[in-house]
N, C-alpha and C. Protein backbone atom coordinates (compact mmCIF):
# COMPACT_ATOMS: atom_id res chain seq x y z
N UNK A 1 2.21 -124.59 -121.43
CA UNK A 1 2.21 -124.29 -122.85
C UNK A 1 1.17 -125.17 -123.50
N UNK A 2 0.50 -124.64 -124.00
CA UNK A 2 -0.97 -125.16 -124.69
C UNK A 2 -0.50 -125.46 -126.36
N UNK A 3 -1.07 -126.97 -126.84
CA UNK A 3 -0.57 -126.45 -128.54
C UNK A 3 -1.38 -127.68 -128.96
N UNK A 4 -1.39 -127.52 -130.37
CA UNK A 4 -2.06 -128.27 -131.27
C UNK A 4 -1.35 -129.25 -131.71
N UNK A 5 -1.42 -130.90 -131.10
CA UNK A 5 -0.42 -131.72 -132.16
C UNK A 5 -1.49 -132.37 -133.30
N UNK A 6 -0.78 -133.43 -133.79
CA UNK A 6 -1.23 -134.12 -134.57
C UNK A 6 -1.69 -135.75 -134.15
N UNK A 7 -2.53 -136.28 -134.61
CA UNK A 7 -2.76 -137.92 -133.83
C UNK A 7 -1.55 -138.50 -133.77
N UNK A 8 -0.25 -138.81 -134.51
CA UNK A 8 0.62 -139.23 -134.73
C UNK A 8 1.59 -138.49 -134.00
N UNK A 9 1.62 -137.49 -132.99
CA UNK A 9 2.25 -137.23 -131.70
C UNK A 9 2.37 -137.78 -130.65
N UNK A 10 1.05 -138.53 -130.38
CA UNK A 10 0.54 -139.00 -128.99
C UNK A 10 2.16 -140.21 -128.43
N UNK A 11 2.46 -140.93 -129.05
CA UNK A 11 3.43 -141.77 -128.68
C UNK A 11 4.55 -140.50 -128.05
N UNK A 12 5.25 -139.59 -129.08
CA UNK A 12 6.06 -138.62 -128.33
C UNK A 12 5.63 -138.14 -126.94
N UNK A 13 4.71 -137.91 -126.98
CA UNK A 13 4.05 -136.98 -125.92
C UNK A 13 4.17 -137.72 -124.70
N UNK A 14 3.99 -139.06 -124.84
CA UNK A 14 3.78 -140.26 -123.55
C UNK A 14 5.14 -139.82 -123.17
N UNK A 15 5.82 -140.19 -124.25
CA UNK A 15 7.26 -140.30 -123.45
C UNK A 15 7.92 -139.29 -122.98
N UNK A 16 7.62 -137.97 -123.69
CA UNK A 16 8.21 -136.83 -123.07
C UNK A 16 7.25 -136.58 -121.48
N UNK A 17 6.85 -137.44 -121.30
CA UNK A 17 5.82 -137.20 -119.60
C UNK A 17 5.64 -138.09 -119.20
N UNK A 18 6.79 -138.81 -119.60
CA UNK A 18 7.33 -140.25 -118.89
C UNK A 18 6.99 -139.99 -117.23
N UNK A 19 6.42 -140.62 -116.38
CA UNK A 19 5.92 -140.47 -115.01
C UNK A 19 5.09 -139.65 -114.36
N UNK A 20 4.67 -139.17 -115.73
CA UNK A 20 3.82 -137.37 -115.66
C UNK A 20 2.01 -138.99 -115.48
N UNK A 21 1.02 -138.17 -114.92
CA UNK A 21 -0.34 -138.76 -115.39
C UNK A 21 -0.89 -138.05 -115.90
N UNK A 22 -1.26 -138.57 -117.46
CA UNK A 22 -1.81 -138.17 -118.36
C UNK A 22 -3.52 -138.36 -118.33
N UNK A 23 -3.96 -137.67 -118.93
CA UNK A 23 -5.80 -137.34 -118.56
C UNK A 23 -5.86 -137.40 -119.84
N UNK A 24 -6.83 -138.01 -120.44
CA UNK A 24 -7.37 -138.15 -122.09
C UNK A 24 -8.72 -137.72 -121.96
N UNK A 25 -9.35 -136.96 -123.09
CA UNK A 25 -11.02 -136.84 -123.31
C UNK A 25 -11.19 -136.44 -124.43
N UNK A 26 -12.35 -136.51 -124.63
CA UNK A 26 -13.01 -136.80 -126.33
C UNK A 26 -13.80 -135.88 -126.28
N UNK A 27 -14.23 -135.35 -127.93
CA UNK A 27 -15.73 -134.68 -127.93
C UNK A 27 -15.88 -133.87 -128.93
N UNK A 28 -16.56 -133.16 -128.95
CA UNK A 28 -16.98 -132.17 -130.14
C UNK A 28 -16.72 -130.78 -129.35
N UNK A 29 -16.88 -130.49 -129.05
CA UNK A 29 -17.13 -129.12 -128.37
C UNK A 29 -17.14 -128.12 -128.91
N UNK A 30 -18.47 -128.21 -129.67
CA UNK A 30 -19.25 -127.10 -130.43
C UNK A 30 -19.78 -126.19 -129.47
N UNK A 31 -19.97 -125.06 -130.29
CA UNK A 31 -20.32 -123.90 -129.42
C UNK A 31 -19.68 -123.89 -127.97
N UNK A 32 -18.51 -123.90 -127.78
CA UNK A 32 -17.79 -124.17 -126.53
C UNK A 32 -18.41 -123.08 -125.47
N UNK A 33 -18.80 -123.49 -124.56
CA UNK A 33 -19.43 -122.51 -123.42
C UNK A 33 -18.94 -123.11 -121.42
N UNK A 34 -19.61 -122.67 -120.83
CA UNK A 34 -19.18 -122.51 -119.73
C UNK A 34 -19.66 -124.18 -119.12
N UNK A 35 -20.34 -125.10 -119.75
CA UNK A 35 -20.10 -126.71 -118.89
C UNK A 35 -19.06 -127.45 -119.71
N UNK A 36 -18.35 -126.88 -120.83
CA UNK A 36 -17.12 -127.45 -121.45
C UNK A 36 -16.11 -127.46 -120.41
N UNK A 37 -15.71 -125.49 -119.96
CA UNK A 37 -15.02 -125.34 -119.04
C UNK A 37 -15.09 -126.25 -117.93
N UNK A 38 -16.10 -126.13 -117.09
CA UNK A 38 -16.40 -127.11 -116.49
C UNK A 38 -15.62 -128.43 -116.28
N UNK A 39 -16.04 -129.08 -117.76
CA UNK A 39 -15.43 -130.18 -118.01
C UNK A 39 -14.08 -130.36 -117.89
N UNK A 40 -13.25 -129.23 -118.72
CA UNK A 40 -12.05 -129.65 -118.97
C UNK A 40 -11.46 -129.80 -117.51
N UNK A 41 -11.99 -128.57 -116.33
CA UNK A 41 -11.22 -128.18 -115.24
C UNK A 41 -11.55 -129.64 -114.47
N UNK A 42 -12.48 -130.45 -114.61
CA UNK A 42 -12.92 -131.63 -113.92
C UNK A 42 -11.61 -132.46 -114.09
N UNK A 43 -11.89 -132.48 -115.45
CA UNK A 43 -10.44 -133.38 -116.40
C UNK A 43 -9.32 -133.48 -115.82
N UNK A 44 -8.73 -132.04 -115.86
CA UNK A 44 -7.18 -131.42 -115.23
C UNK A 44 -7.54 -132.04 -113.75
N UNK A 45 -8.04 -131.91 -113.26
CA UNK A 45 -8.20 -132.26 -111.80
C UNK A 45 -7.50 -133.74 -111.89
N UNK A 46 -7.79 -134.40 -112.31
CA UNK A 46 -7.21 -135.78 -112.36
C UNK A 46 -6.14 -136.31 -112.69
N UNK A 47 -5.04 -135.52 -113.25
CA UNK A 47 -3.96 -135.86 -113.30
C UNK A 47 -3.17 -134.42 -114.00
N UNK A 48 -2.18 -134.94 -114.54
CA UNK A 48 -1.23 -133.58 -114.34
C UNK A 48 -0.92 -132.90 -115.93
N UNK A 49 -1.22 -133.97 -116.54
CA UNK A 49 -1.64 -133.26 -118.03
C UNK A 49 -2.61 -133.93 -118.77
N UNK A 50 -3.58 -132.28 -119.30
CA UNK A 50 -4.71 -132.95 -120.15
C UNK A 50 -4.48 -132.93 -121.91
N UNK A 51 -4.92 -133.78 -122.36
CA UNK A 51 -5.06 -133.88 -123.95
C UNK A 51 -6.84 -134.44 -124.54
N UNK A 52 -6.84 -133.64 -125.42
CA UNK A 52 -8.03 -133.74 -125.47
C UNK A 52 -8.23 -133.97 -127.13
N UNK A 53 -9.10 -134.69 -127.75
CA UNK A 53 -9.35 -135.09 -129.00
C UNK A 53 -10.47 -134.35 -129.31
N UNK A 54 -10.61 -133.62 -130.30
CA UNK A 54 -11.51 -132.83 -131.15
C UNK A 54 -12.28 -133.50 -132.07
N UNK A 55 -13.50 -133.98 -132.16
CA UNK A 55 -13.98 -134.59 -133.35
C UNK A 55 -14.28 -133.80 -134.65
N UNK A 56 -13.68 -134.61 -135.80
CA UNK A 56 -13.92 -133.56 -136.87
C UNK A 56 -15.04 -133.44 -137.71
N UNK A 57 -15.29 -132.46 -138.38
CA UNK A 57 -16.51 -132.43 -138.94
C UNK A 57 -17.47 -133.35 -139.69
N UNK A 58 -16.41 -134.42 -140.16
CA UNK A 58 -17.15 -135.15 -140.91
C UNK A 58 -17.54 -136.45 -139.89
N UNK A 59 -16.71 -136.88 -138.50
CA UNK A 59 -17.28 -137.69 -137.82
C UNK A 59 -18.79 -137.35 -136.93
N UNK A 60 -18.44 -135.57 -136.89
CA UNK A 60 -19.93 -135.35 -135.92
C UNK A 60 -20.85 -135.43 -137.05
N UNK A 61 -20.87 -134.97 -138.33
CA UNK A 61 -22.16 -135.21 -139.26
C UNK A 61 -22.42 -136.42 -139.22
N UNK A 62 -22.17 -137.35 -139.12
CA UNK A 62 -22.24 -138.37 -138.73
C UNK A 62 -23.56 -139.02 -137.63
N UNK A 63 -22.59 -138.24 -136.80
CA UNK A 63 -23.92 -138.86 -135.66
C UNK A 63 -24.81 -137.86 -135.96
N UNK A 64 -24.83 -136.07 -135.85
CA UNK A 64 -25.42 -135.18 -135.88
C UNK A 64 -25.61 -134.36 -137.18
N UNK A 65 -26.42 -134.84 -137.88
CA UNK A 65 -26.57 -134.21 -139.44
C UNK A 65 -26.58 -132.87 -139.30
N UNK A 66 -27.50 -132.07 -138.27
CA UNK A 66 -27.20 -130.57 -138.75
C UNK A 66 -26.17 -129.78 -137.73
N UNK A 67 -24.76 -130.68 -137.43
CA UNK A 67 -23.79 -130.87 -136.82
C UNK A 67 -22.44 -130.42 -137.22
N UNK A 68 -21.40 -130.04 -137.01
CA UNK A 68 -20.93 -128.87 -135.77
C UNK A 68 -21.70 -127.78 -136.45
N UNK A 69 -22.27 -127.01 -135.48
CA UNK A 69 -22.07 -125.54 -136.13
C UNK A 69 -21.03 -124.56 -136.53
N UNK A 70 -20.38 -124.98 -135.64
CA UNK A 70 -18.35 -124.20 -135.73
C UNK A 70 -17.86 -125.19 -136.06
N UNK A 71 -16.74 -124.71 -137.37
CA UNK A 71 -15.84 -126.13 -137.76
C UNK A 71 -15.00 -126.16 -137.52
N UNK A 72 -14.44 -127.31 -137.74
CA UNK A 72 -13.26 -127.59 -136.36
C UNK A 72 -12.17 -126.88 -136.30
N UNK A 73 -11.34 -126.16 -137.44
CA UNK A 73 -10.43 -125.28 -137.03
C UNK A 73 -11.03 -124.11 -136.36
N UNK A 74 -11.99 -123.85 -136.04
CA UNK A 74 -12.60 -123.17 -134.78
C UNK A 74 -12.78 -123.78 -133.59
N UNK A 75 -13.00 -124.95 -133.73
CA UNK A 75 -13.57 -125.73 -132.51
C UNK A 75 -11.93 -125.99 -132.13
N UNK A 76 -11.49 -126.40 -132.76
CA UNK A 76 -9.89 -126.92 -132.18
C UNK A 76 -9.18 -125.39 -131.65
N UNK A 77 -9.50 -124.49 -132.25
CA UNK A 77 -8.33 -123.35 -131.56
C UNK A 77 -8.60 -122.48 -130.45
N UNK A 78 -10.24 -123.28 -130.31
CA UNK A 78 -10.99 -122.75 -128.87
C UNK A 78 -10.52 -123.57 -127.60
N UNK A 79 -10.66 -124.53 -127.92
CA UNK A 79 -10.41 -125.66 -127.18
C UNK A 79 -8.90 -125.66 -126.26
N UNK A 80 -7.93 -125.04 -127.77
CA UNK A 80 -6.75 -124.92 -127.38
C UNK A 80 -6.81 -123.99 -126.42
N UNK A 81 -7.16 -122.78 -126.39
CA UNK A 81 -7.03 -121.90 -125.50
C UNK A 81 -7.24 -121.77 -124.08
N UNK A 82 -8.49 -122.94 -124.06
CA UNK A 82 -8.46 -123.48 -122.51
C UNK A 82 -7.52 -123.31 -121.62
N UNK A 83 -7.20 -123.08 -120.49
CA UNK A 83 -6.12 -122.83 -119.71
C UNK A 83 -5.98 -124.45 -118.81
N UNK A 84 -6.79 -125.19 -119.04
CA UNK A 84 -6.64 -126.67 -117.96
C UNK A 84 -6.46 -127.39 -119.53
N UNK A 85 -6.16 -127.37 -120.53
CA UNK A 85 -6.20 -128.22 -121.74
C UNK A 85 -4.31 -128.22 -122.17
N UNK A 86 -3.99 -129.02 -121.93
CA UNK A 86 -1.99 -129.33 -122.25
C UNK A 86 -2.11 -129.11 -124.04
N UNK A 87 -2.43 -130.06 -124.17
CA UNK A 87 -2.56 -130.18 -125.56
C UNK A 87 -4.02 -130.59 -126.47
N UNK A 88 -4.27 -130.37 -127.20
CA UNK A 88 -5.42 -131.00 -128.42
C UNK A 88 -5.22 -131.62 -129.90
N UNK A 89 -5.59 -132.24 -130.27
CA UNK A 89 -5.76 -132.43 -131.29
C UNK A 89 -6.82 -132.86 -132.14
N UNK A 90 -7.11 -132.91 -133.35
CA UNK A 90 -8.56 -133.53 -134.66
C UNK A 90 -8.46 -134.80 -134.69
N UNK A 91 -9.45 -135.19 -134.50
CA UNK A 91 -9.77 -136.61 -134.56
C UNK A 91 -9.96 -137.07 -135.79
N UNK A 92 -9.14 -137.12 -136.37
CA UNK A 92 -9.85 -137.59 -137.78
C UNK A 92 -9.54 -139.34 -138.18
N UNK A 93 -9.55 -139.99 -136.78
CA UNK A 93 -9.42 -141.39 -137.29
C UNK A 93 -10.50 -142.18 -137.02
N UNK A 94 -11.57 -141.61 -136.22
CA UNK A 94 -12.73 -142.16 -135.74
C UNK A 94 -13.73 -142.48 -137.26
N UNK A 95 -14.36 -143.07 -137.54
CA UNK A 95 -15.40 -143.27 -138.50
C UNK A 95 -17.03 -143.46 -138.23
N UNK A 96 -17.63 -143.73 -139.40
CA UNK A 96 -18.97 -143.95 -138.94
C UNK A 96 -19.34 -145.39 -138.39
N UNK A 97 -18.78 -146.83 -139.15
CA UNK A 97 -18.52 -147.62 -138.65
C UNK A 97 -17.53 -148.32 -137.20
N UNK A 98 -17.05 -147.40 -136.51
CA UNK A 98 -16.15 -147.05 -135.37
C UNK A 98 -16.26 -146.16 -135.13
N UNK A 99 -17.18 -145.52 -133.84
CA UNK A 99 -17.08 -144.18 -133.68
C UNK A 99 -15.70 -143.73 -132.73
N UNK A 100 -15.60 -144.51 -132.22
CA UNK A 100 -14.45 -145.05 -130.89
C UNK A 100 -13.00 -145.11 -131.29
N UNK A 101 -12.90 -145.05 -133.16
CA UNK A 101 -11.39 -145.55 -133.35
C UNK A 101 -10.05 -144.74 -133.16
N UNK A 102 -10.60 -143.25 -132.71
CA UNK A 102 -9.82 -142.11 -132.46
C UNK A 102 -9.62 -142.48 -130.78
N UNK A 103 -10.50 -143.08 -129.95
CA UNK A 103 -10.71 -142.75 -128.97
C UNK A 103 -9.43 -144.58 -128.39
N UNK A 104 -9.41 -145.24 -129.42
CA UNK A 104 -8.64 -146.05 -129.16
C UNK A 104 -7.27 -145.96 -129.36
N UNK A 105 -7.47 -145.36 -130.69
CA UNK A 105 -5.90 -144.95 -131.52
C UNK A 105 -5.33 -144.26 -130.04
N UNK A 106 -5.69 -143.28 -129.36
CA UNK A 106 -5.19 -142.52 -128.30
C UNK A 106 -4.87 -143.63 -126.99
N UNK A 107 -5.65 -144.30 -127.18
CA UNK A 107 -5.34 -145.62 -125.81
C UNK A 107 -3.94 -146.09 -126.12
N UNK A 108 -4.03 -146.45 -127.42
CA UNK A 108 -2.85 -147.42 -128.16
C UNK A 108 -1.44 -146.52 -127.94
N UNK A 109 -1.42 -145.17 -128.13
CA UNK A 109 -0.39 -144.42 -128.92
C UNK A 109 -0.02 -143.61 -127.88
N UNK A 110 -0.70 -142.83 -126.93
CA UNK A 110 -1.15 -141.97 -125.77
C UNK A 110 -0.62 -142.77 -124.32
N UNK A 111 -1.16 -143.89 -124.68
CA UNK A 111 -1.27 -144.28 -123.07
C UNK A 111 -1.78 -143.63 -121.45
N UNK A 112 -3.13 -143.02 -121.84
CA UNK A 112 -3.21 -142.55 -120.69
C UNK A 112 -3.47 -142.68 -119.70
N UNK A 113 -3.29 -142.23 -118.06
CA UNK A 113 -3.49 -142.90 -117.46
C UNK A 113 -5.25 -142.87 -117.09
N UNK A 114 -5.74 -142.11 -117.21
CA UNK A 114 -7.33 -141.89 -117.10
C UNK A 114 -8.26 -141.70 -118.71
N UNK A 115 -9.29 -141.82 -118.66
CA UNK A 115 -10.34 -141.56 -120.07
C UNK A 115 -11.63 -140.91 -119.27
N UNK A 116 -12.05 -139.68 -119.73
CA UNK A 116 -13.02 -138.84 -119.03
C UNK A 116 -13.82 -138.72 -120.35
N UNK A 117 -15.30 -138.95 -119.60
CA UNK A 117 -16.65 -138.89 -119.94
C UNK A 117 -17.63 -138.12 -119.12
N UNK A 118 -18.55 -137.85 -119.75
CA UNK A 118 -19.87 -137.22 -118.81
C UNK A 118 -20.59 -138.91 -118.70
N UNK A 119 -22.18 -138.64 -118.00
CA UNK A 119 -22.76 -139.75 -118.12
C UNK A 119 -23.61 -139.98 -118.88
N UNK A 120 -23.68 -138.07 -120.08
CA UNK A 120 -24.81 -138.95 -121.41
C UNK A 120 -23.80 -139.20 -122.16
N UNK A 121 -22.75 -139.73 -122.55
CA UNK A 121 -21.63 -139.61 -123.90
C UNK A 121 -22.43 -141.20 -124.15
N UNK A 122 -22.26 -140.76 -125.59
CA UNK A 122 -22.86 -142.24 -126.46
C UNK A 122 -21.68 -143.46 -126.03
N UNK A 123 -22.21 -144.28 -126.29
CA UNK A 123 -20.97 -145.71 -126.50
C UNK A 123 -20.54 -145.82 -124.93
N UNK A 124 -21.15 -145.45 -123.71
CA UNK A 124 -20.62 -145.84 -122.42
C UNK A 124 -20.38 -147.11 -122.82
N UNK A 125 -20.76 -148.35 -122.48
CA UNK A 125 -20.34 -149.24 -122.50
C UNK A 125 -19.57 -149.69 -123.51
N UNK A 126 -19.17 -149.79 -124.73
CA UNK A 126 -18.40 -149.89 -125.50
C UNK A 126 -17.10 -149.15 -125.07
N UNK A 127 -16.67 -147.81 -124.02
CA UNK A 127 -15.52 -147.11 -124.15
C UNK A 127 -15.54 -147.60 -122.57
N UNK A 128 -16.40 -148.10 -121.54
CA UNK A 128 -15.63 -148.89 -121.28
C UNK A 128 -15.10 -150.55 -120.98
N UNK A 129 -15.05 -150.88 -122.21
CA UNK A 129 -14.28 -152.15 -122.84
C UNK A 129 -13.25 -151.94 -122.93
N UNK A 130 -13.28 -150.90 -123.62
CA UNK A 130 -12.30 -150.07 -124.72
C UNK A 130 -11.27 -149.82 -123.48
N UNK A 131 -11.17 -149.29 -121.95
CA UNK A 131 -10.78 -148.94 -120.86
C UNK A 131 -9.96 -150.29 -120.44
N UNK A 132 -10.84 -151.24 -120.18
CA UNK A 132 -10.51 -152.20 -119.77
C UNK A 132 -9.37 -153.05 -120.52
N UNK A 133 -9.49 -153.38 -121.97
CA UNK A 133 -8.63 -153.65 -122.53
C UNK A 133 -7.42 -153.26 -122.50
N UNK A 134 -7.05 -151.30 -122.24
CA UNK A 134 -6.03 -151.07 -122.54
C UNK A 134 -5.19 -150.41 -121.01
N UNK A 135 -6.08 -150.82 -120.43
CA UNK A 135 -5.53 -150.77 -118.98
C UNK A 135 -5.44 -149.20 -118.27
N UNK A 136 -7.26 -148.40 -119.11
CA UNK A 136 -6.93 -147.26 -118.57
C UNK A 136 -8.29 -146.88 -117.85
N UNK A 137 -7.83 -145.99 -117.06
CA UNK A 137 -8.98 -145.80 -115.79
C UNK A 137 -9.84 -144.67 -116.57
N UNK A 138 -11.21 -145.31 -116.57
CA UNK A 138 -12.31 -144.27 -116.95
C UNK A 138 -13.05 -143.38 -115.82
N UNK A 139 -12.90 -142.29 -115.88
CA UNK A 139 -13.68 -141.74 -115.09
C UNK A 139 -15.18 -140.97 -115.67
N UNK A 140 -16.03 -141.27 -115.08
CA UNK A 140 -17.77 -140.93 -115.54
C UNK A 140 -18.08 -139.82 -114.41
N UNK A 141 -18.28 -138.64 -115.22
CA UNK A 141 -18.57 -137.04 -114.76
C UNK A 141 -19.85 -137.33 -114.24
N UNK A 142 -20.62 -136.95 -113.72
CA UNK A 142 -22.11 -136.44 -113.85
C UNK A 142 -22.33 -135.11 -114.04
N UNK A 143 -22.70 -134.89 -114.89
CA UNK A 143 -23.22 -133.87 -115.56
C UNK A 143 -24.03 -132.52 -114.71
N UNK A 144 -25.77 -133.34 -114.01
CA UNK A 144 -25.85 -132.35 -112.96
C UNK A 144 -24.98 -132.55 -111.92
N UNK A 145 -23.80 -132.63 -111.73
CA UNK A 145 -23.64 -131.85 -110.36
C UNK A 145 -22.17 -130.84 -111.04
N UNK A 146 -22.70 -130.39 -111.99
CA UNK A 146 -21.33 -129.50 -112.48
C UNK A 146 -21.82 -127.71 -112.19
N UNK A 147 -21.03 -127.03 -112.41
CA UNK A 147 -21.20 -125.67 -112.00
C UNK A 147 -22.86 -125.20 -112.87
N UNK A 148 -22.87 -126.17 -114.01
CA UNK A 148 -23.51 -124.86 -115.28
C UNK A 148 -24.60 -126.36 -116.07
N UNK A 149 -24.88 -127.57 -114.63
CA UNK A 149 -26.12 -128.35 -115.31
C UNK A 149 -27.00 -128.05 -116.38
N UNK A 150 -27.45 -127.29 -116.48
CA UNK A 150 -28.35 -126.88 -117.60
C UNK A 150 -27.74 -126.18 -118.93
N UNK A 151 -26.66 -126.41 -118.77
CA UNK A 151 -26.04 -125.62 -120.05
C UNK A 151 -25.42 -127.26 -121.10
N UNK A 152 -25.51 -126.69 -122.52
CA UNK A 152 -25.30 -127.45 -123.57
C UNK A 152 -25.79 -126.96 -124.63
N UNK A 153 -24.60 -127.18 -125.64
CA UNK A 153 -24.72 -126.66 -127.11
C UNK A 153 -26.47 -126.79 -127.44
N UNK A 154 -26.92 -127.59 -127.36
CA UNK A 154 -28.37 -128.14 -127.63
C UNK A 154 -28.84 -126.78 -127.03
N UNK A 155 -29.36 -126.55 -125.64
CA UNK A 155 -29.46 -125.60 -124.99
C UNK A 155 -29.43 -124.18 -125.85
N UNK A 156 -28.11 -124.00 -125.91
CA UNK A 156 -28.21 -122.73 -126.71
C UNK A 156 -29.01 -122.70 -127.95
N UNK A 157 -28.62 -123.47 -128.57
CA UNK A 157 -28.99 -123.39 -129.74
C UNK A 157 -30.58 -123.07 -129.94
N UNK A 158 -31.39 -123.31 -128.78
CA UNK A 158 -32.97 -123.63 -128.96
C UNK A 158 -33.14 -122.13 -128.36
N UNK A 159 -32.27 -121.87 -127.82
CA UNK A 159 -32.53 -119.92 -126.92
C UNK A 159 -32.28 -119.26 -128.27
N UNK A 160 -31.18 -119.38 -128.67
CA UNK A 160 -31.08 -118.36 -130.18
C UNK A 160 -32.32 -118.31 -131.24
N UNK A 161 -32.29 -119.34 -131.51
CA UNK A 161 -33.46 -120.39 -132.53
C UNK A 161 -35.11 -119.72 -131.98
């Protein structure tokens, strides 16, 4: 069962999957396409339920001024539909001064047992500190060796364009 909580779930959630291993990941996932999938199924691979944080519109303008193209109650109900994705939710605690604070709030509240990245995600080293501190195992994707290397929102966007 796939569903949308709220940041202020994550503590329930630990406990209702008390001995369960939980998989955490971050992102935007604009224009969701076939190296998202990818991703998520990488994700699920690693433990037995995934949750995944949605960044919201005003944190990706942020980094990406002419950023999301789909807003997030699109981006979030795509995401949801994933078939390797347990649950999702909006990130809306991360800031411009902390891009990371959603990605901690979930360390703190979540407890998961893994944190999944590709190997371009901004702040590698900062998330994993962020790992280390809270006693959770990061795992770093590589990107080319996924089904659909050459694919990314960027990507599309320059084929349409």
């Amino acid at each position: 069962w796939i569903m949308i909580v709220q940041a202020s779930d994550l503590s329930t959630i630990r406990i209702e999957h008390f001995g369960r291993s939980i998989v955490f990941c971050s992102g935007s996932f604009d224009l969701l396409h076939p190296g998202h999938v990818w991703f998520f199924r990488e994700c699920k691979r690693l433990g037995d339920y995934l949750g995944v944080a949605v960044g919201s519109d005003k944190i990706i303008r942020n980094r990406k001024p002419d950023r999301p193209i789909l807003e997030e109650a699109v981006r979030i109900t795509m995401v949801d539909s994933i078939k390797f994705v347990d649950f999702c939710y909006l990130d809306i605690i991360s800031r411009p001064e902390f891009p990371l604070a959603g990605v901690e709030h979930a360390f703190a509240f979540l407890r998961p047992d893994a944190y999944v990245i590709e190997d371009d995600a901004f702040g590698i080293e900062e998330r994993r500190a962020l790992c280390e501190r809270y006693g959770v195992r990061l795992n770093v994707l590589n990107k080319r060796e996924s089904d659909f290397p050459e694919m990314s929102t960027t990507v599309i966007i320059e084929k349409v364009c």
